[in-house]
Protein backbone atom coordinates (compact mmCIF):
# COMPACT_ATOMS: atom_id res chain seq x y z
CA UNK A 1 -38.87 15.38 -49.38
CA UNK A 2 -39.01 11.74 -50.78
CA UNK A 3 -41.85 9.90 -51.42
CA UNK A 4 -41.36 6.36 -52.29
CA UNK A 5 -44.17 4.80 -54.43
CA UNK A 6 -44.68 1.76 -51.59
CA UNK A 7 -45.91 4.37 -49.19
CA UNK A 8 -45.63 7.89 -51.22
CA UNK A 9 -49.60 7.23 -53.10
CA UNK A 10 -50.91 9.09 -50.42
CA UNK A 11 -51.92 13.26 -49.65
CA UNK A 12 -48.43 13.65 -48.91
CA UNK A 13 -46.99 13.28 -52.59
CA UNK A 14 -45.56 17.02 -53.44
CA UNK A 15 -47.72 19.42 -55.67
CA UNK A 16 -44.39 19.77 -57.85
CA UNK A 17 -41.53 17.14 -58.06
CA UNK A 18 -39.28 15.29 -60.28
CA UNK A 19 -39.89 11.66 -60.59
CA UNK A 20 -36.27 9.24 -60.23
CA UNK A 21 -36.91 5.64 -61.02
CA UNK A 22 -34.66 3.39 -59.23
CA UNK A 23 -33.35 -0.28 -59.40
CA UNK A 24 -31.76 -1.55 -56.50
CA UNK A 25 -29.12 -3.78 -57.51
CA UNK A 26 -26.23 -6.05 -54.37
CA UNK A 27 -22.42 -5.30 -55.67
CA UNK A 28 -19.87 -7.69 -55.09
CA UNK A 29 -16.81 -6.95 -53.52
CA UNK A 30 -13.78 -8.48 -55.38
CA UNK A 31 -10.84 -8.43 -53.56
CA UNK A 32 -8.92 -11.03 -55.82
CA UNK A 33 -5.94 -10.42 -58.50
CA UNK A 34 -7.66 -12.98 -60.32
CA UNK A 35 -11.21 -11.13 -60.74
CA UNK A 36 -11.99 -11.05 -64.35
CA UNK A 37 -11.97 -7.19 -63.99
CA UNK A 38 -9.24 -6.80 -61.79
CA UNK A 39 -7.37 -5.51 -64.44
CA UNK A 40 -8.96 -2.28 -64.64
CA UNK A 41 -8.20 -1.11 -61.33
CA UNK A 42 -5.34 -3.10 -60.15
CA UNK A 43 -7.37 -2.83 -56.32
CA UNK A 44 -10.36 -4.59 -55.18
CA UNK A 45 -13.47 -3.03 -56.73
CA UNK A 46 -17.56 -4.04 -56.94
CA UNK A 47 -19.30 -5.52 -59.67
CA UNK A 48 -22.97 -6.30 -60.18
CA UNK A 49 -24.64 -7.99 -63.46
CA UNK A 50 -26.85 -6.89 -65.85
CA UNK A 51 -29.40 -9.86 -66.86
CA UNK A 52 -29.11 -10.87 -70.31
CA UNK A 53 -31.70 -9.70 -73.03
CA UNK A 54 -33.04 -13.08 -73.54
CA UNK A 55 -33.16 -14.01 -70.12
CA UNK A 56 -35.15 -10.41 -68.76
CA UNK A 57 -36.61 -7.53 -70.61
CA UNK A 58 -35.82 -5.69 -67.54
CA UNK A 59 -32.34 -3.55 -68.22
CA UNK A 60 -33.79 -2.56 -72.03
CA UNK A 61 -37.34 -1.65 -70.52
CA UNK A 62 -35.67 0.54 -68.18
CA UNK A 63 -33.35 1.96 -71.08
CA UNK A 64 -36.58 2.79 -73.05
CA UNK A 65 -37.98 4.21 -69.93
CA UNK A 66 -35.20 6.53 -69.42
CA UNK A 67 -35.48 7.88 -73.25
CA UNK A 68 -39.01 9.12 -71.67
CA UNK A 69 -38.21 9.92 -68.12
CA UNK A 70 -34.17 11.14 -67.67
CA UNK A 71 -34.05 10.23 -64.36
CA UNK A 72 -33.87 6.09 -64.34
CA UNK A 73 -31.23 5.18 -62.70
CA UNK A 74 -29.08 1.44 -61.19
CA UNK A 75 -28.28 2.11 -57.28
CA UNK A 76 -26.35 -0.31 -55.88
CA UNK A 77 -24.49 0.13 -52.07
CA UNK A 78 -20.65 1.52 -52.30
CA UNK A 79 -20.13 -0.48 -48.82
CA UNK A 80 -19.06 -4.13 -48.40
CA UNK A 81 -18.91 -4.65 -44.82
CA UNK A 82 -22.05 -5.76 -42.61
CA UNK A 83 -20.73 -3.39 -39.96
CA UNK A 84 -20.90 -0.42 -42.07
CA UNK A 85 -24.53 -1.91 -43.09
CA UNK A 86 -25.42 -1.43 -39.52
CA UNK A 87 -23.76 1.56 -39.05
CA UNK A 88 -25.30 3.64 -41.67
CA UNK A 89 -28.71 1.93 -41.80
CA UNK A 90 -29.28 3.02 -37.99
CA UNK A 91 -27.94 6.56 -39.30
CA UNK A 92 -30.07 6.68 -42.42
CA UNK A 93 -26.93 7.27 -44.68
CA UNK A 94 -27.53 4.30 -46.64
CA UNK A 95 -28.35 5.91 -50.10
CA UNK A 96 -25.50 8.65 -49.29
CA UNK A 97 -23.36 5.86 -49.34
CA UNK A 98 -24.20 4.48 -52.26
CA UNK A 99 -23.92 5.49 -56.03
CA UNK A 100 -26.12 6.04 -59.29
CA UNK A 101 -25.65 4.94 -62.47
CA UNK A 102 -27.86 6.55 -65.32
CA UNK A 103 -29.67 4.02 -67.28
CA UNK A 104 -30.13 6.22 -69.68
CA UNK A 105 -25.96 6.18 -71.02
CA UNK A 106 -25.99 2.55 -70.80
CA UNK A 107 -26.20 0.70 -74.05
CA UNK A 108 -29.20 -1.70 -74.36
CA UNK A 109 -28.84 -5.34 -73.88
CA UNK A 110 -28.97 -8.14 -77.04
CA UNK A 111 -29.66 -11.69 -76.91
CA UNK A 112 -27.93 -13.80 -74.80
CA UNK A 113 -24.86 -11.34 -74.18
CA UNK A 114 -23.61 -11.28 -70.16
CA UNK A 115 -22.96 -7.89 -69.07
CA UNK A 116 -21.87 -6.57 -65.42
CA UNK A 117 -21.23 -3.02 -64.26
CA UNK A 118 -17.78 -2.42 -62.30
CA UNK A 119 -16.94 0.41 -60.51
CA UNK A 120 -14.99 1.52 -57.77
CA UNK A 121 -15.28 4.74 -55.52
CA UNK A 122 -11.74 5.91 -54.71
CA UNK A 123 -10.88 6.86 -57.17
CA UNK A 124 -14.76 7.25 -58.72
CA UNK A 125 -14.92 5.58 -61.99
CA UNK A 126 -17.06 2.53 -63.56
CA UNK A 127 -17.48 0.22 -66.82
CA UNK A 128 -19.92 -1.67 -68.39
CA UNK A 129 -18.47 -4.59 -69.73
CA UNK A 130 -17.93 -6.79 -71.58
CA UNK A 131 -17.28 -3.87 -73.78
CA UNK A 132 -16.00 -1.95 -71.08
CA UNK A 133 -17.49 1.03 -72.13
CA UNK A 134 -16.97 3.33 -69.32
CA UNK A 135 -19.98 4.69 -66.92
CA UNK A 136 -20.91 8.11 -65.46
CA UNK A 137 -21.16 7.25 -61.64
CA UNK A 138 -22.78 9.65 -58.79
CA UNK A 139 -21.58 8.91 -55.74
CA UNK A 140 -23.83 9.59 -53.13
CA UNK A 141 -27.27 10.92 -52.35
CA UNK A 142 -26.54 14.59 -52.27
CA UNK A 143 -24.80 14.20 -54.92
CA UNK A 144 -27.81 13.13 -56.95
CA UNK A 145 -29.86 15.75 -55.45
CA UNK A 146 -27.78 18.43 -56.95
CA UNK A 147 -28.31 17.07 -60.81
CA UNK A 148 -31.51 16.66 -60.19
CA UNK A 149 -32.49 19.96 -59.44
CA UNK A 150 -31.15 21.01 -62.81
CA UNK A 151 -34.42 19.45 -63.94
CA UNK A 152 -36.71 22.07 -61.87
CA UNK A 153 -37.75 23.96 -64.70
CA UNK A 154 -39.39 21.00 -66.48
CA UNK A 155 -41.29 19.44 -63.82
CA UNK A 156 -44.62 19.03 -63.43
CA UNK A 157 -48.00 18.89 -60.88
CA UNK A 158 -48.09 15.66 -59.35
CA UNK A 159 -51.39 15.36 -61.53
CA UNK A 160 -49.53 15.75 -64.72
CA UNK A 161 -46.57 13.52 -63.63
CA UNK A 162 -49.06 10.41 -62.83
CA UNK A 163 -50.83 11.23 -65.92
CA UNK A 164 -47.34 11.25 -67.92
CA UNK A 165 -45.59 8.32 -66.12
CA UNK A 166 -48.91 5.94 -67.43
CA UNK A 167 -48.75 7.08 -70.76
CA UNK A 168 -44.72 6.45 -70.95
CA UNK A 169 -44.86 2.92 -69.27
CA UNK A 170 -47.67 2.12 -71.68
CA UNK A 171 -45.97 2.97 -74.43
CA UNK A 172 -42.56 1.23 -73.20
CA UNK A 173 -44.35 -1.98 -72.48
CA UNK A 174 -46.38 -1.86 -76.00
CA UNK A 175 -43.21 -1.16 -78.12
CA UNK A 176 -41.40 -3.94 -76.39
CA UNK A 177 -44.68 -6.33 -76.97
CA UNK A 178 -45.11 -7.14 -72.99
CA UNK A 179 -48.70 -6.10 -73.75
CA UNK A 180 -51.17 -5.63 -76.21
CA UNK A 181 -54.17 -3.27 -74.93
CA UNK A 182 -54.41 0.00 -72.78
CA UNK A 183 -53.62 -0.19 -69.46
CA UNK A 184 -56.78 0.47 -67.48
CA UNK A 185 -56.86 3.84 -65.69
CA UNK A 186 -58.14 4.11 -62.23
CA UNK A 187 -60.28 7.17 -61.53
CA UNK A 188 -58.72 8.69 -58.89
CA UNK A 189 -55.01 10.03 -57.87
CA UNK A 190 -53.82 7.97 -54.80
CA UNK A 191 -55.05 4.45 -57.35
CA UNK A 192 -52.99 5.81 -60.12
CA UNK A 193 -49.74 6.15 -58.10
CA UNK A 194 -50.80 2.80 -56.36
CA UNK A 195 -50.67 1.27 -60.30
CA UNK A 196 -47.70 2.98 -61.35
CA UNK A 197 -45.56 1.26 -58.44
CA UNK A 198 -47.16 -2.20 -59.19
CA UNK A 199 -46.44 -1.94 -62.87
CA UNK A 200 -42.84 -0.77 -61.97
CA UNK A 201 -42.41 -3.62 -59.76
CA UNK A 202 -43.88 -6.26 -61.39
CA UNK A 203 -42.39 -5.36 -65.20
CA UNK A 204 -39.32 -3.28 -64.33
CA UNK A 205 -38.41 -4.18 -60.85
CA UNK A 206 -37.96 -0.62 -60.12
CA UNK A 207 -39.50 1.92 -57.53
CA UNK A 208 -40.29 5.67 -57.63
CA UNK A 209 -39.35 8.28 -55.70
CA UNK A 210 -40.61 11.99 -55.83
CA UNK A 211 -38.40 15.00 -55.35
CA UNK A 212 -39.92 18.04 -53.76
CA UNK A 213 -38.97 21.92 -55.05
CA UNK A 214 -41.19 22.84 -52.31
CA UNK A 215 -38.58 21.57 -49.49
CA UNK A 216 -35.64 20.84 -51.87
CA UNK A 217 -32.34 20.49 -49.60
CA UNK A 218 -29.95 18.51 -51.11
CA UNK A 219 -28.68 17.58 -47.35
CA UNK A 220 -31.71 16.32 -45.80
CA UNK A 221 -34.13 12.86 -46.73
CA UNK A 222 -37.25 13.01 -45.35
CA UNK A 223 -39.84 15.44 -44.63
């Protein structure tokens, strides 16, 4: 049912599927009274940052992206214990462990301003901050899986989604002057999907995934 980008170019990407963009991002655990966020919990909570704007492009390339494509999203685990790593990496319950935050409600990054995202699971709630400027958090794979189908109507053949996902990384990169010209096209399908994860990686730090309707089951990853 998914297809990742590093390995989903190939015959088995789905005739008709909603594209999620992802970036993968370590949480602290703070367990301290004296975390600078503690304050908003009063419990131990995690927090990952946000690079400034004048230090990567990446969080307001990803915002533009997500004004094009809804489904850009931070993922970051909801587990702080190696054990539980183990646990649910042998299981495969790693992303149903771990939550979404939509890119797209975030507020874009300026200059040199620090920024982290804080959130905490029980009960579910998260900030961006310094403004603390609270955050719409999905907890959990399924959970994702059940908004996203909301977008079935609007999706597209895999041959219109490559087509589409070019033309709106173009455009992102152009408007935020990371490059000048057209991006060069290959000429055939399993190339294109091959360039869109590069350019993901190498400008966004992001990956793809595609979402079947022809298996959807919110309970189940993998074909």
């Amino acid at each position: 049912m998914v297809e990742e980008a590093s390995k989903g170019f190939d015959v088995k990407i789905p005739t008709l599927a909603a594209p999620i963009f992802l970036q993968y991002k370590i949480a602290d655990y703070m367990i301290r009274s004296q975390a600078e966020q503690w304050k908003l919990f009063d419990s131990p909570y995690f927090r990952f940052s946000v690079y400034p704007a004048n230090r990567s492009p990446q969080h307001n390339l990803l915002k533009d992206l997500s004004q094009k494509e809804p489904l850009v999203f931070y993922c970051a685990p909801a587990f702080n214990e190696y054990s539980e790593y183990v646990l649910l990496h042998q299981k495969r319950l790693i992303v149903s462990h771990s939550v979404f935050i939509p890119i797209q409600e975030l507020p874009r990054n300026v200059g040199s301003d620090k920024h982290s995202i804080v959130f905490q699971i029980k009960p579910l709630k998260g900030y961006w901050c310094s403004e603390q400027k609270e955050v719409h958090l999905i907890a959990g794979w399924e959970s994702l899986l059940s908004i996203i189908v909301q977008f079935q109507p609007k999706m597209d053949s895999r041959d219109e989604i490559c087509v589409r996902i070019l033309d709106h990384i173009e455009i992102v990169l152009r408007e935020n002057e990371i490059l000048s010209g057209k991006i060069s096209r290959p000429d055939n399908e399993a190339s294109s999907w091959q360039l869109i994860s590069d350019l993901l990686s190498y400008y966004f730090d992001a990956k793809i995934a595609l979402i079947s309707y022809e298996k959807f089951d919110p309970f189940q990853i993998g074909d």
